[in-house]
PDB file of N, CA and C in Angstrom:
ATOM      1  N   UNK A   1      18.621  74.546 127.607  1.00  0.00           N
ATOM      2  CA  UNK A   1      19.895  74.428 128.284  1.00  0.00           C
ATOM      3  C   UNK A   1      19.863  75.170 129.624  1.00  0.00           C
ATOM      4  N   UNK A   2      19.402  76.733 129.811  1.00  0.00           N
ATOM      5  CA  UNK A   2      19.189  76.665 130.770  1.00  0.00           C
ATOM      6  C   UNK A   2      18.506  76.287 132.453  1.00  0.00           C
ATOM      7  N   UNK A   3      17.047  75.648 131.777  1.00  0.00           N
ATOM      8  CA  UNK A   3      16.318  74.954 132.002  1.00  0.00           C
ATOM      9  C   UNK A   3      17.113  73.835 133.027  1.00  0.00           C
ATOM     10  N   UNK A   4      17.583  72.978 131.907  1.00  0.00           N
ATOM     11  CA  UNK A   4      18.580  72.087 132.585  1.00  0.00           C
ATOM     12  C   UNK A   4      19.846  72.332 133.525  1.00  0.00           C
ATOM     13  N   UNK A   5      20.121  73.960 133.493  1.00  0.00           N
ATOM     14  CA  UNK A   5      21.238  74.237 134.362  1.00  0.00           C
ATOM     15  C   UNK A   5      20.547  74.363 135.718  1.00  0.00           C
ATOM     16  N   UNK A   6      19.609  75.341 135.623  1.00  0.00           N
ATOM     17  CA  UNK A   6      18.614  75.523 136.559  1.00  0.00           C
ATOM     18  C   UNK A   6      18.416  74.711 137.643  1.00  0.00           C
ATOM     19  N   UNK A   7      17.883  73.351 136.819  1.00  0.00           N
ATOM     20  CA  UNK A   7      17.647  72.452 137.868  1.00  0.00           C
ATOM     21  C   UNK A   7      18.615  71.466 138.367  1.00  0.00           C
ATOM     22  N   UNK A   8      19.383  71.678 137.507  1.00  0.00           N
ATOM     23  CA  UNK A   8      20.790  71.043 138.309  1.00  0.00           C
ATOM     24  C   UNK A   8      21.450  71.975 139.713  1.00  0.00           C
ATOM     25  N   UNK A   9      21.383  72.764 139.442  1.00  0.00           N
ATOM     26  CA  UNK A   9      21.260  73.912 140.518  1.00  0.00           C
ATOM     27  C   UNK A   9      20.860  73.404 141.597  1.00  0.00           C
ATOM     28  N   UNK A  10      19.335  73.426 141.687  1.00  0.00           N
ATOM     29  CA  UNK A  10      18.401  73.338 142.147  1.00  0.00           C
ATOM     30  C   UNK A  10      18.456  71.918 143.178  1.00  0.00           C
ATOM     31  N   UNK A  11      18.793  71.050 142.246  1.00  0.00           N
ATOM     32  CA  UNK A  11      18.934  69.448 142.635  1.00  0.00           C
ATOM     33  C   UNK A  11      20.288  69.681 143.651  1.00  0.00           C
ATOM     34  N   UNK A  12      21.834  70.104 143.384  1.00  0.00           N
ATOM     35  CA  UNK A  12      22.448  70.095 144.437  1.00  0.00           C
ATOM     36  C   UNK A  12      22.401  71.062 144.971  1.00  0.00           C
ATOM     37  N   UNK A  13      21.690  71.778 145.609  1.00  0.00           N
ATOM     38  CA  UNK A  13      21.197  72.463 146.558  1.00  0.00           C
ATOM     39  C   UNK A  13      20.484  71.759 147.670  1.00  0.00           C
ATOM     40  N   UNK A  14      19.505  71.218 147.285  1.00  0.00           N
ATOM     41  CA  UNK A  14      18.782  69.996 147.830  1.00  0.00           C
ATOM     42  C   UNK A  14      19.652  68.875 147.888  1.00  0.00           C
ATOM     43  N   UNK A  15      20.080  68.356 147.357  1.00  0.00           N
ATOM     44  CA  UNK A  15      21.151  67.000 148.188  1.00  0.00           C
ATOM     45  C   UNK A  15      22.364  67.527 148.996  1.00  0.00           C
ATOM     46  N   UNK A  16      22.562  69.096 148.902  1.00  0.00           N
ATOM     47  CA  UNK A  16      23.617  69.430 149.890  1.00  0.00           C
ATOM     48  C   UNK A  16      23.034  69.691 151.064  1.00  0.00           C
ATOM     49  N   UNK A  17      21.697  70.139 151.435  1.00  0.00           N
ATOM     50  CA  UNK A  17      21.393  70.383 152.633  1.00  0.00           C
ATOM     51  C   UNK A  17      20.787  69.261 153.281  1.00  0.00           C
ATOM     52  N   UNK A  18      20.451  67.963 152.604  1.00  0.00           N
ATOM     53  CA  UNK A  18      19.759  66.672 152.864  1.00  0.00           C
ATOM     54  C   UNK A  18      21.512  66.311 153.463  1.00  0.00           C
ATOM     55  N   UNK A  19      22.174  66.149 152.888  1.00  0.00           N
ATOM     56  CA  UNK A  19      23.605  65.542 152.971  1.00  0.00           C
ATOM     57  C   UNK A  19      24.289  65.995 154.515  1.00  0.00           C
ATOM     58  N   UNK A  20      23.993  67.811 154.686  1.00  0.00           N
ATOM     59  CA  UNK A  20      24.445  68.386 155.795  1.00  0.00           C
ATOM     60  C   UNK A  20      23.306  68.156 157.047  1.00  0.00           C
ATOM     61  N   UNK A  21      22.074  67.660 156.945  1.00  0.00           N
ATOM     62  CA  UNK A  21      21.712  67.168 157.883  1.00  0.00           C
ATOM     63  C   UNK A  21      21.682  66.123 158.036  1.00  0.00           C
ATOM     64  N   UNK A  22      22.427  65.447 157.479  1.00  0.00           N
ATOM     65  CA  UNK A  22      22.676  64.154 157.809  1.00  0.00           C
ATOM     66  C   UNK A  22      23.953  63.928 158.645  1.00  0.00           C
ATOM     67  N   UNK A  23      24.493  64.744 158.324  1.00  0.00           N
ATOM     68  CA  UNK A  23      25.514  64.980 159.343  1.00  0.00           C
ATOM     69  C   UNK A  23      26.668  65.320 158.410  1.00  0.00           C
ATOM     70  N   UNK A  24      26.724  64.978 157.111  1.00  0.00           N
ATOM     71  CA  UNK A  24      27.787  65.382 156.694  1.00  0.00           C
ATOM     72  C   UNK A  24      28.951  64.142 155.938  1.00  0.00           C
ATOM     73  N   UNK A  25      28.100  62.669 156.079  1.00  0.00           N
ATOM     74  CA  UNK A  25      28.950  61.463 156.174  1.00  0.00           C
ATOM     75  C   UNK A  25      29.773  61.834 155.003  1.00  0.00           C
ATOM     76  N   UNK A  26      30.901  61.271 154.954  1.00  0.00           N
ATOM     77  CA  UNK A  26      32.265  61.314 153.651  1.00  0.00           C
ATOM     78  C   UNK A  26      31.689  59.684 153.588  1.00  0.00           C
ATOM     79  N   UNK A  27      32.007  58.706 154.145  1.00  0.00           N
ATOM     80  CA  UNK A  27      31.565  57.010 153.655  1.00  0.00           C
ATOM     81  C   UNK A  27      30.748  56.478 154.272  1.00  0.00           C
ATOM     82  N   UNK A  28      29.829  55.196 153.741  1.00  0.00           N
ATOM     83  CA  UNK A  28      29.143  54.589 154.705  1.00  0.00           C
ATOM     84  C   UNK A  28      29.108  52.985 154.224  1.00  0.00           C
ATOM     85  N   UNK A  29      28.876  52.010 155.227  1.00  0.00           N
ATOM     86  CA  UNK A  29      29.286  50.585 154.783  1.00  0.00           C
ATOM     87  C   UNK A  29      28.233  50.279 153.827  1.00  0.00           C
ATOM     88  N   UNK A  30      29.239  49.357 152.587  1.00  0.00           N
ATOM     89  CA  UNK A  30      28.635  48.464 151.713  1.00  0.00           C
ATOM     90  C   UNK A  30      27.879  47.367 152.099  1.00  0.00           C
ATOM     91  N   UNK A  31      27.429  46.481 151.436  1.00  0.00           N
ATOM     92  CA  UNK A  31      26.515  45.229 151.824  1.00  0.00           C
ATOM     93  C   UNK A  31      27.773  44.657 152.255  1.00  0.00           C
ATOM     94  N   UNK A  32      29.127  44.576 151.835  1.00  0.00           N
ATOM     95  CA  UNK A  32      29.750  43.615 152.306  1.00  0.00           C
ATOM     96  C   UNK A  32      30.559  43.849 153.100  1.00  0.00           C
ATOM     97  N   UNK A  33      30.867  45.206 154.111  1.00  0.00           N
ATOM     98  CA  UNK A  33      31.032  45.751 155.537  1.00  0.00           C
ATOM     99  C   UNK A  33      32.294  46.488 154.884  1.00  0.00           C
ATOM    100  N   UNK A  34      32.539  46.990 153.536  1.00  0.00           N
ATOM    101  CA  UNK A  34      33.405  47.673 153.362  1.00  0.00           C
ATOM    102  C   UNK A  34      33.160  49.106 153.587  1.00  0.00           C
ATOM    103  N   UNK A  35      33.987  49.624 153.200  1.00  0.00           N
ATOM    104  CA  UNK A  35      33.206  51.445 153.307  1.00  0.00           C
ATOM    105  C   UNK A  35      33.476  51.840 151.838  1.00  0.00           C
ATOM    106  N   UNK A  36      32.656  52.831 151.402  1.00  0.00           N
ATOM    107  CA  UNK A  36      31.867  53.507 150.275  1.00  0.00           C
ATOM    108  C   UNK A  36      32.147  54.917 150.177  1.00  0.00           C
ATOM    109  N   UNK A  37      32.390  55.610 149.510  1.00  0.00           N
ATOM    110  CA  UNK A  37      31.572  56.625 149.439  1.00  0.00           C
ATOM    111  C   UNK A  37      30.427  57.081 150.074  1.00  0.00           C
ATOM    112  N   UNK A  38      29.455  57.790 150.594  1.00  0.00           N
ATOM    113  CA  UNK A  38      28.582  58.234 150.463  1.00  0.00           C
ATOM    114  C   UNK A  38      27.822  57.940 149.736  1.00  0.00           C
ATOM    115  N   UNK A  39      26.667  57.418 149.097  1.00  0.00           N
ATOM    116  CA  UNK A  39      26.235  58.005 148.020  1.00  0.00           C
ATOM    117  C   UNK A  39      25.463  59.686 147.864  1.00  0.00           C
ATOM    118  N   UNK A  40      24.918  60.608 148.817  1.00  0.00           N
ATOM    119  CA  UNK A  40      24.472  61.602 148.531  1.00  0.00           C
ATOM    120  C   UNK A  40      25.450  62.336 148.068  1.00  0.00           C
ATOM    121  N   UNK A  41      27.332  62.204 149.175  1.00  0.00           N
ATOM    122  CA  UNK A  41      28.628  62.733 148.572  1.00  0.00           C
ATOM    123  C   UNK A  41      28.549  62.781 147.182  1.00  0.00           C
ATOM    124  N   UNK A  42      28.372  61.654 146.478  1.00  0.00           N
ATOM    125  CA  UNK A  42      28.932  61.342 145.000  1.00  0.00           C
ATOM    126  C   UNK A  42      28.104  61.801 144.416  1.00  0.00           C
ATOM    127  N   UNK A  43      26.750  61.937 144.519  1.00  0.00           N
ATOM    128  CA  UNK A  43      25.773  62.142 143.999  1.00  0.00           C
ATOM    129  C   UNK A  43      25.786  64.318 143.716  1.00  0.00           C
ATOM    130  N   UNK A  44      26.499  64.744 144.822  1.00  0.00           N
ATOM    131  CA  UNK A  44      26.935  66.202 145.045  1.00  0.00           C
ATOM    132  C   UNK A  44      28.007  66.339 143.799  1.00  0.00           C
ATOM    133  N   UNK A  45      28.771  65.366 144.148  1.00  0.00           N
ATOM    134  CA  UNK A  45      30.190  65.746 143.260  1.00  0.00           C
ATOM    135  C   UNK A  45      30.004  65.732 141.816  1.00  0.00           C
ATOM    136  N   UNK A  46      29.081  64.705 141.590  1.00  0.00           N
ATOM    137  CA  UNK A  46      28.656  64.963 140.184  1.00  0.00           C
ATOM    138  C   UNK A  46      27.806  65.866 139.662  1.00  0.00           C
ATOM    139  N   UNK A  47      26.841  66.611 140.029  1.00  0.00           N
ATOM    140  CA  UNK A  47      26.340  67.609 140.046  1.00  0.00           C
ATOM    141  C   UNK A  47      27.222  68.657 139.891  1.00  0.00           C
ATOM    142  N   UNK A  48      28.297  68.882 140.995  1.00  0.00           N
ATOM    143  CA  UNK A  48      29.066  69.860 140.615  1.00  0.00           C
ATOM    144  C   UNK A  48      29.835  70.563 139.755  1.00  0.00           C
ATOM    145  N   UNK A  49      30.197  68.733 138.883  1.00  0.00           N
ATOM    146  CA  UNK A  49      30.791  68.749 137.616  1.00  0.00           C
ATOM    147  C   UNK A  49      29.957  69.198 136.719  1.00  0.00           C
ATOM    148  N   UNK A  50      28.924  68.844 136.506  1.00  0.00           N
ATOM    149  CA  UNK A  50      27.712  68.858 135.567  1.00  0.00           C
ATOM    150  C   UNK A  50      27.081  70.523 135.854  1.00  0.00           C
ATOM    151  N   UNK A  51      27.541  71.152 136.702  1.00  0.00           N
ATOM    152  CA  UNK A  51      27.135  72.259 136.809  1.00  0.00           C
ATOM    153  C   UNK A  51      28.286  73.378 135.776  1.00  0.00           C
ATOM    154  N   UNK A  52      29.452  73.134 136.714  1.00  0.00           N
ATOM    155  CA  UNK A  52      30.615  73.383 136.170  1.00  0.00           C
ATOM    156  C   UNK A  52      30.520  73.646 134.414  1.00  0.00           C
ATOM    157  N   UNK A  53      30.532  72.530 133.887  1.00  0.00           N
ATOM    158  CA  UNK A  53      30.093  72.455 132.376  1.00  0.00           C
ATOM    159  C   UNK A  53      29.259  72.879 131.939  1.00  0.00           C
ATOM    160  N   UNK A  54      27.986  72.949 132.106  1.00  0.00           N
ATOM    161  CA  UNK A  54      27.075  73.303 131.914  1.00  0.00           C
ATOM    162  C   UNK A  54      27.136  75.020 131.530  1.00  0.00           C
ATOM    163  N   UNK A  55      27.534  75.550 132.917  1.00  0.00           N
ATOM    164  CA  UNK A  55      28.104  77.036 133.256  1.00  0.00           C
ATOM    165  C   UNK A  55      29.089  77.450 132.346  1.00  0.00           C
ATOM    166  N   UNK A  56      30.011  77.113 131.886  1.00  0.00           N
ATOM    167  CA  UNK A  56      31.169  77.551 130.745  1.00  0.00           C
ATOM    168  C   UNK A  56      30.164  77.482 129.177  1.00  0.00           C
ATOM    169  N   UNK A  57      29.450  76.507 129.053  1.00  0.00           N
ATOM    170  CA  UNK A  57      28.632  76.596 127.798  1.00  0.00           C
ATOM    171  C   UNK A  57      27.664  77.513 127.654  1.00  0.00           C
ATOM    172  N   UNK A  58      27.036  77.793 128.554  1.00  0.00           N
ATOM    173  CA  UNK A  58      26.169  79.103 128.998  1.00  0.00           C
ATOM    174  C   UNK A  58      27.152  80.541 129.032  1.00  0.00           C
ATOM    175  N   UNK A  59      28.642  80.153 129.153  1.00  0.00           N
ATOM    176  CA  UNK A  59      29.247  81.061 129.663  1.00  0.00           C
ATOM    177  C   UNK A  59      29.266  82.777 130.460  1.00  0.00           C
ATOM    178  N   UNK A  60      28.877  81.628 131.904  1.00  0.00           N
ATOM    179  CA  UNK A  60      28.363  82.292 133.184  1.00  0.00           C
ATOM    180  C   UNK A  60      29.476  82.442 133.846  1.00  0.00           C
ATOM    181  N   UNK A  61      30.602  82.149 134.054  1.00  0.00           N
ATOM    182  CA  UNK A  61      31.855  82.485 134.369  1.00  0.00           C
ATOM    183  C   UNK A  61      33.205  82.934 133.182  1.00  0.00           C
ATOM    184  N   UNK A  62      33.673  83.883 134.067  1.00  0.00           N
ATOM    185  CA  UNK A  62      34.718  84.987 133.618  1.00  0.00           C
ATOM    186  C   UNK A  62      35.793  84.110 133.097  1.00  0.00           C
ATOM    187  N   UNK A  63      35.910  82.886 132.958  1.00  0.00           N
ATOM    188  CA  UNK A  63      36.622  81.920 132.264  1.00  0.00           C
ATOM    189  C   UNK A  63      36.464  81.496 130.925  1.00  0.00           C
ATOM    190  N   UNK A  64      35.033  81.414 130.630  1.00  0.00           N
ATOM    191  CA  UNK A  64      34.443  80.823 129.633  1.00  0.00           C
ATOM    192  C   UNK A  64      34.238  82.221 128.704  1.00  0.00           C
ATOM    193  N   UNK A  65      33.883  82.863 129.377  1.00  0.00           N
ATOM    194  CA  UNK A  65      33.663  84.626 128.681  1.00  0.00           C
ATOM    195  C   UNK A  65      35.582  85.141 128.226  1.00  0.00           C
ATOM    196  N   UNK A  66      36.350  85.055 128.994  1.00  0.00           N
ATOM    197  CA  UNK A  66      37.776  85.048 128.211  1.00  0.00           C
ATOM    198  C   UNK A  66      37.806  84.068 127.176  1.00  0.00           C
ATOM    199  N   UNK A  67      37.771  83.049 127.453  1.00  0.00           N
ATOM    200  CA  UNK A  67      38.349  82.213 126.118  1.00  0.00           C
ATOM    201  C   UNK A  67      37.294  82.629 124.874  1.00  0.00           C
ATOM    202  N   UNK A  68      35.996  82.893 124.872  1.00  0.00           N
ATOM    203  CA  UNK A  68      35.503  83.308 123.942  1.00  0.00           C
ATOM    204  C   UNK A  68      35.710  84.508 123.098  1.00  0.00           C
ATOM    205  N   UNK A  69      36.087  85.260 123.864  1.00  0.00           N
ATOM    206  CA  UNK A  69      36.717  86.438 123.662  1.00  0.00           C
ATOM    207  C   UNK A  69      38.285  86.203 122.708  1.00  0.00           C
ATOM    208  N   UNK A  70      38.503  85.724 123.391  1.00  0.00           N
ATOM    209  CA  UNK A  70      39.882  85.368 122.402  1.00  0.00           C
ATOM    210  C   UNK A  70      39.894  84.385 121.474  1.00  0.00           C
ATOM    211  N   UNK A  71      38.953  83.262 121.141  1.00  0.00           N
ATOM    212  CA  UNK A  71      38.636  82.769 119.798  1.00  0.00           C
ATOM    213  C   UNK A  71      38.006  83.640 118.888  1.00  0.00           C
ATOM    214  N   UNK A  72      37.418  84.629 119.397  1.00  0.00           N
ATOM    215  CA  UNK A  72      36.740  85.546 118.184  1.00  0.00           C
ATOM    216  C   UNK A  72      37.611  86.807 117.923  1.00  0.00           C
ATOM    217  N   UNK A  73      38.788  86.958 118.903  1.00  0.00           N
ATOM    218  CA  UNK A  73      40.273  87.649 118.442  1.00  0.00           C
ATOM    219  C   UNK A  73      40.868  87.183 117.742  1.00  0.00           C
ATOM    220  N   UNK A  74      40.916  85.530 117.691  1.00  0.00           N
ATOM    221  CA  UNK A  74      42.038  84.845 116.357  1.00  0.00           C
ATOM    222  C   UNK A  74      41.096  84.832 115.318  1.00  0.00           C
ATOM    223  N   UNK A  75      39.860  84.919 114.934  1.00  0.00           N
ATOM    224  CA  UNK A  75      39.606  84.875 114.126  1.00  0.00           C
ATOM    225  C   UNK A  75      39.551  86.324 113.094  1.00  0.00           C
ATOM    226  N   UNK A  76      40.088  85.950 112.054  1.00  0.00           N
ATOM    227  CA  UNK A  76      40.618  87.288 111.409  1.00  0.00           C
ATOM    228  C   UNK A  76      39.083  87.565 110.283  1.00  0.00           C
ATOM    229  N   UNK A  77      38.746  88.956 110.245  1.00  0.00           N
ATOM    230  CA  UNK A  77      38.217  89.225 109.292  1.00  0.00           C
ATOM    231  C   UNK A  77      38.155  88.712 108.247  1.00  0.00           C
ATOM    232  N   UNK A  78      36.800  88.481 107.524  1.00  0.00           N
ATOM    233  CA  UNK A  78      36.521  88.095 105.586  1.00  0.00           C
ATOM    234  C   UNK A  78      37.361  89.345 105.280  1.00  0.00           C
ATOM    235  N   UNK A  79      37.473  90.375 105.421  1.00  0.00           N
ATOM    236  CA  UNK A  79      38.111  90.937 104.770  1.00  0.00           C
ATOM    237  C   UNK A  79      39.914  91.147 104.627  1.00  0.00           C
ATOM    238  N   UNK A  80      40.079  91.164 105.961  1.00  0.00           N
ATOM    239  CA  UNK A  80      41.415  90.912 106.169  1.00  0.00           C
ATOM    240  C   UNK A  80      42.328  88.808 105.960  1.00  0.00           C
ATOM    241  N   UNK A  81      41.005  88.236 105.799  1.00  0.00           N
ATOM    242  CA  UNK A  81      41.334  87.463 104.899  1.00  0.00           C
ATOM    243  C   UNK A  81      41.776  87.656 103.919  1.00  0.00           C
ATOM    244  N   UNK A  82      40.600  88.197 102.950  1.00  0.00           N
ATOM    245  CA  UNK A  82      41.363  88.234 101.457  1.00  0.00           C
ATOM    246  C   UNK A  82      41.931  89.450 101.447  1.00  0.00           C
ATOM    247  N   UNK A  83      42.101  90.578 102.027  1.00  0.00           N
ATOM    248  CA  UNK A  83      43.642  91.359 101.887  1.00  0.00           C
ATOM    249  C   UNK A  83      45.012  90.929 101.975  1.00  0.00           C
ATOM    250  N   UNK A  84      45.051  89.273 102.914  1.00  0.00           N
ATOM    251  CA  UNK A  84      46.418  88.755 102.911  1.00  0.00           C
ATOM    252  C   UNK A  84      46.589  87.784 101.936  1.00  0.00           C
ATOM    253  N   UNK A  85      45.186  87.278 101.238  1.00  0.00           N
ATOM    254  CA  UNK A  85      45.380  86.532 100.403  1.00  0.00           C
ATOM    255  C   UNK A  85      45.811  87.321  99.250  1.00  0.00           C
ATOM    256  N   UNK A  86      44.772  87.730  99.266  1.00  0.00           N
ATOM    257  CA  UNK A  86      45.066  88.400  97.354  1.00  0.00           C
ATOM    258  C   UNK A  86      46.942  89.470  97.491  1.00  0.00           C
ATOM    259  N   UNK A  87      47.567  89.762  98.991  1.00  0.00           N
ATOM    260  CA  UNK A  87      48.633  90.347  98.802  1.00  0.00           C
ATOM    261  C   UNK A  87      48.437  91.805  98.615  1.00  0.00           C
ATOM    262  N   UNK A  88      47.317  91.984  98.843  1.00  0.00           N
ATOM    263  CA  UNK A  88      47.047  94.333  98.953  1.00  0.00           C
ATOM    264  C   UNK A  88      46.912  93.792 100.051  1.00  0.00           C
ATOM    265  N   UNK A  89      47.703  93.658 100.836  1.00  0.00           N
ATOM    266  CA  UNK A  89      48.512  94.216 102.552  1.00  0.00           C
ATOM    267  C   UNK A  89      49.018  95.597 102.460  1.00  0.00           C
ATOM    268  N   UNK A  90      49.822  95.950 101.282  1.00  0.00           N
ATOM    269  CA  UNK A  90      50.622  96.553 101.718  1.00  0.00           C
ATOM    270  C   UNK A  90      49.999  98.077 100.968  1.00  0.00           C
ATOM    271  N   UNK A  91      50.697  98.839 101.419  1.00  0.00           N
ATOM    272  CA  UNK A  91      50.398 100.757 101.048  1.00  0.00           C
ATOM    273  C   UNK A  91      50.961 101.459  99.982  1.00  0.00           C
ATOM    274  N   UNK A  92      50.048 101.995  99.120  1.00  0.00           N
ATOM    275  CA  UNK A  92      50.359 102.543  97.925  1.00  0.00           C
ATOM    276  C   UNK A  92      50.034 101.953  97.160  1.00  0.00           C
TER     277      UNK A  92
END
């Protein structure tokens, strides 16, 4: 997994600086004289996503590290399980 984050990395890094010397295009004409996207654009944007995700599963951002943090707060103790089950909650 990281492997694969790595080079996703890696990959838009390289199509962002191919992209910025290219000048930077946002669209360019289709075969049939419409305008497009980019493709290196789209090709960035998805990467970004795919990075994005990637990064929360790895949890490499302070986002993904909170919410984990707080699923393993709701989760209540084996023991304080069966203290509410069995009903010795309480003192004395």
């Amino acid at each position: 997994l990281v492997r694969i984050y790595a080079g996703m990395v890696r990959q838009y890094y390289e199509a962002l600086k191919v992209w910025e010397e290219e000048g930077s295009p946002i669209s360019t004409l289709s075969a049939s004289n419409s305008t497009k996207k980019h493709p290196a654009l789209d090709q960035i944007e998805k990467l970004r996503k795919d990075i994005l995700s990637y990064s929360n599963q790895l949890m490499l951002n302070p986002k993904s590290q909170r919410d984990s943090e707080t699923k393993q707060e709701e989760k209540a103790s084996p023991f304080a399980q069966f203290m509410s089950q069995s009903g010795g909650g309480g003192s004395g």
